[in-house]
C-alpha atoms as a PDB file:
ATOM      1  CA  UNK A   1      18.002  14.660 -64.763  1.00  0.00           C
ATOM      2  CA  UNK A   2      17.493  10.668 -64.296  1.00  0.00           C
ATOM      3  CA  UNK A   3      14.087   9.966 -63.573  1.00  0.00           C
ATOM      4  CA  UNK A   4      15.350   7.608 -60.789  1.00  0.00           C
ATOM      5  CA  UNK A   5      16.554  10.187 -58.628  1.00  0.00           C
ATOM      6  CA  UNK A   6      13.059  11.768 -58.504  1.00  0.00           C
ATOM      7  CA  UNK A   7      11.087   8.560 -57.871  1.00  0.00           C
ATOM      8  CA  UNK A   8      13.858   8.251 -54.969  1.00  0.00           C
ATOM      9  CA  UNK A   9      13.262  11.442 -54.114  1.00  0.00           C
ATOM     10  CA  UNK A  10       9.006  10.670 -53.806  1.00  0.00           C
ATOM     11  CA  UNK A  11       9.669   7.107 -52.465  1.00  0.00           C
ATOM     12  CA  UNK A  12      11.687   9.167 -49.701  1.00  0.00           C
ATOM     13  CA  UNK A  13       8.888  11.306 -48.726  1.00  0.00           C
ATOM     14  CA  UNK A  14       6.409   9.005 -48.526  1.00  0.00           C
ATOM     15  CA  UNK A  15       7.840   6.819 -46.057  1.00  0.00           C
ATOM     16  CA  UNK A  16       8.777  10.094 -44.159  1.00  0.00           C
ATOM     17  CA  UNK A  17       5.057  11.287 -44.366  1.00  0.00           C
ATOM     18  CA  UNK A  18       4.297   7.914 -43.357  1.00  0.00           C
ATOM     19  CA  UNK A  19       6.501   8.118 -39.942  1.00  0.00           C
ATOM     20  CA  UNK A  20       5.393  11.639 -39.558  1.00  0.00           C
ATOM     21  CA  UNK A  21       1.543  11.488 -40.108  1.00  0.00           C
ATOM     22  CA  UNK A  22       2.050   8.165 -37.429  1.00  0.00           C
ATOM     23  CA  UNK A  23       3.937  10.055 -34.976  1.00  0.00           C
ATOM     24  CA  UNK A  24       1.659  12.467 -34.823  1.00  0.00           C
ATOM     25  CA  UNK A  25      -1.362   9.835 -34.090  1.00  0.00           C
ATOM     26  CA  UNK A  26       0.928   8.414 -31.229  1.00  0.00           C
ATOM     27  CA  UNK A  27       1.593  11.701 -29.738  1.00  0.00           C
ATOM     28  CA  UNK A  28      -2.248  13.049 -29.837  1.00  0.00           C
ATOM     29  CA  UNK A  29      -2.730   9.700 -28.295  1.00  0.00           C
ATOM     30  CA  UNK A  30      -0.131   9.622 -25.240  1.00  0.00           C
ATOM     31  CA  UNK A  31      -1.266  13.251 -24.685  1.00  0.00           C
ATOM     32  CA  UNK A  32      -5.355  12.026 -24.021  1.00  0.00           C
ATOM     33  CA  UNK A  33      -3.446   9.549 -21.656  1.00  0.00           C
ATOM     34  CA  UNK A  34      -0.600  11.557 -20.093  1.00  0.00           C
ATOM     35  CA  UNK A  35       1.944   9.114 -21.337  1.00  0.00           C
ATOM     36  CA  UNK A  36       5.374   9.662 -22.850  1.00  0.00           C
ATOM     37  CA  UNK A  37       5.749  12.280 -25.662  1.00  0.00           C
ATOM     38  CA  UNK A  38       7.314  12.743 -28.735  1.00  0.00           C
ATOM     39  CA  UNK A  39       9.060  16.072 -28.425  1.00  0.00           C
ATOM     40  CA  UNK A  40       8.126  18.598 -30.692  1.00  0.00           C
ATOM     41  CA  UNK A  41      11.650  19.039 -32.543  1.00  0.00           C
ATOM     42  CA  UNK A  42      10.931  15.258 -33.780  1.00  0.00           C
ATOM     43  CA  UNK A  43       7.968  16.502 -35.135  1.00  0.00           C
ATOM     44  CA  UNK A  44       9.920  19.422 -36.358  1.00  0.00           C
ATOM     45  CA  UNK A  45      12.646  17.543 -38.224  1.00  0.00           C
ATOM     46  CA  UNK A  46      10.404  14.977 -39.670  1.00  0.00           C
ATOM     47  CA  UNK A  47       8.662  17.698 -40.983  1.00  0.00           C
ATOM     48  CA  UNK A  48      11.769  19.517 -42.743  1.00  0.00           C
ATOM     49  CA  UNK A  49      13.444  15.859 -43.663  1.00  0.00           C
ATOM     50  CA  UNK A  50      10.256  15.010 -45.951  1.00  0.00           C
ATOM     51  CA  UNK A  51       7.503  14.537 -43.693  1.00  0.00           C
ATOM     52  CA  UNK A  52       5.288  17.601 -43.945  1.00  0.00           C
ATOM     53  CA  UNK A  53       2.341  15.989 -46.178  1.00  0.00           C
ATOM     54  CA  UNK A  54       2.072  13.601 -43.395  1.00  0.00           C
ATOM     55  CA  UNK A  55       2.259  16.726 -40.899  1.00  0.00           C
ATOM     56  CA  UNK A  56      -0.092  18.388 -42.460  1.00  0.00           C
ATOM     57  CA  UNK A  57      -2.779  15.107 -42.376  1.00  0.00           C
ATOM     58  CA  UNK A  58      -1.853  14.757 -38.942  1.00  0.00           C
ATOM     59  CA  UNK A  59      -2.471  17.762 -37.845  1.00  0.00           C
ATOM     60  CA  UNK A  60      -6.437  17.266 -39.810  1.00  0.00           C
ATOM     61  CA  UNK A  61      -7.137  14.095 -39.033  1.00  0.00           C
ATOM     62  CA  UNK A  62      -5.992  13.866 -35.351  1.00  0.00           C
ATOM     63  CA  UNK A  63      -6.667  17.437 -34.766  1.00  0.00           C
ATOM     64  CA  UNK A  64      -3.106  17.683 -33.340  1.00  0.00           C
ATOM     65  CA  UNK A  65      -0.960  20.378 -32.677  1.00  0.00           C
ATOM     66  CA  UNK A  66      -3.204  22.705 -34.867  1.00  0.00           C
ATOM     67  CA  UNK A  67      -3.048  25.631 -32.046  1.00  0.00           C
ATOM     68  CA  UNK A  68       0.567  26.101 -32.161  1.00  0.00           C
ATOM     69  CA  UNK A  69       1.941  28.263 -34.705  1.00  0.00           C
ATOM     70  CA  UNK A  70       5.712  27.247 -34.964  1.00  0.00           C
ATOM     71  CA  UNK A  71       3.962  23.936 -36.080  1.00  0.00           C
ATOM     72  CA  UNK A  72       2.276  25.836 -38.898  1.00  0.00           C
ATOM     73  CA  UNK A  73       5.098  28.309 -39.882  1.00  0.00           C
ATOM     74  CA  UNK A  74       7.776  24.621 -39.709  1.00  0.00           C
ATOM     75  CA  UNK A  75       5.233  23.103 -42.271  1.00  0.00           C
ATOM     76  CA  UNK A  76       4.868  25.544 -44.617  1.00  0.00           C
ATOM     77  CA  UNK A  77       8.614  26.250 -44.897  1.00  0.00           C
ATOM     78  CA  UNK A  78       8.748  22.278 -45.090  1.00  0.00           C
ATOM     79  CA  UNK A  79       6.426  22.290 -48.243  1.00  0.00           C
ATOM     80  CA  UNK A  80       7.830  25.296 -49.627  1.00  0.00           C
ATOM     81  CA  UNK A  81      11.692  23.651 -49.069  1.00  0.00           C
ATOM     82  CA  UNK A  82      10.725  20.287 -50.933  1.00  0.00           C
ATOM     83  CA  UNK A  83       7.917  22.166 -53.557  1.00  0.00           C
ATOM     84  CA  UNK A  84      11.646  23.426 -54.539  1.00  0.00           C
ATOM     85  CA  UNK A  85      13.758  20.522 -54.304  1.00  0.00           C
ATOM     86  CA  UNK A  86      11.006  18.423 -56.699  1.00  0.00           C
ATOM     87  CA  UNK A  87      10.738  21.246 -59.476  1.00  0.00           C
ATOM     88  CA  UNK A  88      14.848  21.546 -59.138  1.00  0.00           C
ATOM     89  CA  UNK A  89      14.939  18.004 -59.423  1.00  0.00           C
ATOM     90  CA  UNK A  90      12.406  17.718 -62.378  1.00  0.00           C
ATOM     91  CA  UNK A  91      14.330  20.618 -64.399  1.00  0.00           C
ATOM     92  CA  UNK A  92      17.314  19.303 -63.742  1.00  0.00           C
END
């Protein structure tokens, strides 16, 4: 495997953490103030594109969307998906 295809790979889910873990800040925010919302399949698909370590701090450190379930089951499968894609990537 060429080692730049994994650091492409990690470069691509830490700026999708990044937009996740900050969507999730923006949405715990509009809902305090009854604003505009980022819909939860947003959340969702960030999540499965790359996002979930920023899901997953999101949901800690804003205390966000930690009562709904399909946001727990969507982030596990997330990690699980990509834990999968790195070691297939790595072993090449």
């Amino acid at each position: 495997m060429e080692p730049q295809i994994f650091i492409i790979y990690a470069v691509w889910l830490i700026l999708m953490s990044i937009v996740t873990f900050i969507l999730y800040g923006f949405d715990k925010a509009r809902a305090r103030n009854r604003g505009w919302r980022v819909p939860e399949a947003v959340l969702h698909w960030l999540a499965l594109a790359g996002g979930f370590p920023g899901g997953w701090a999101g949901r800690e450190v804003f205390r966000h969307k930690t009562q709904k379930g399909f946001f727990t089951f969507v982030l596990l499968v997330s990690t699980l998906i990509h834990l999968g894609v790195g070691y297939w990537l790595i072993r090449g």
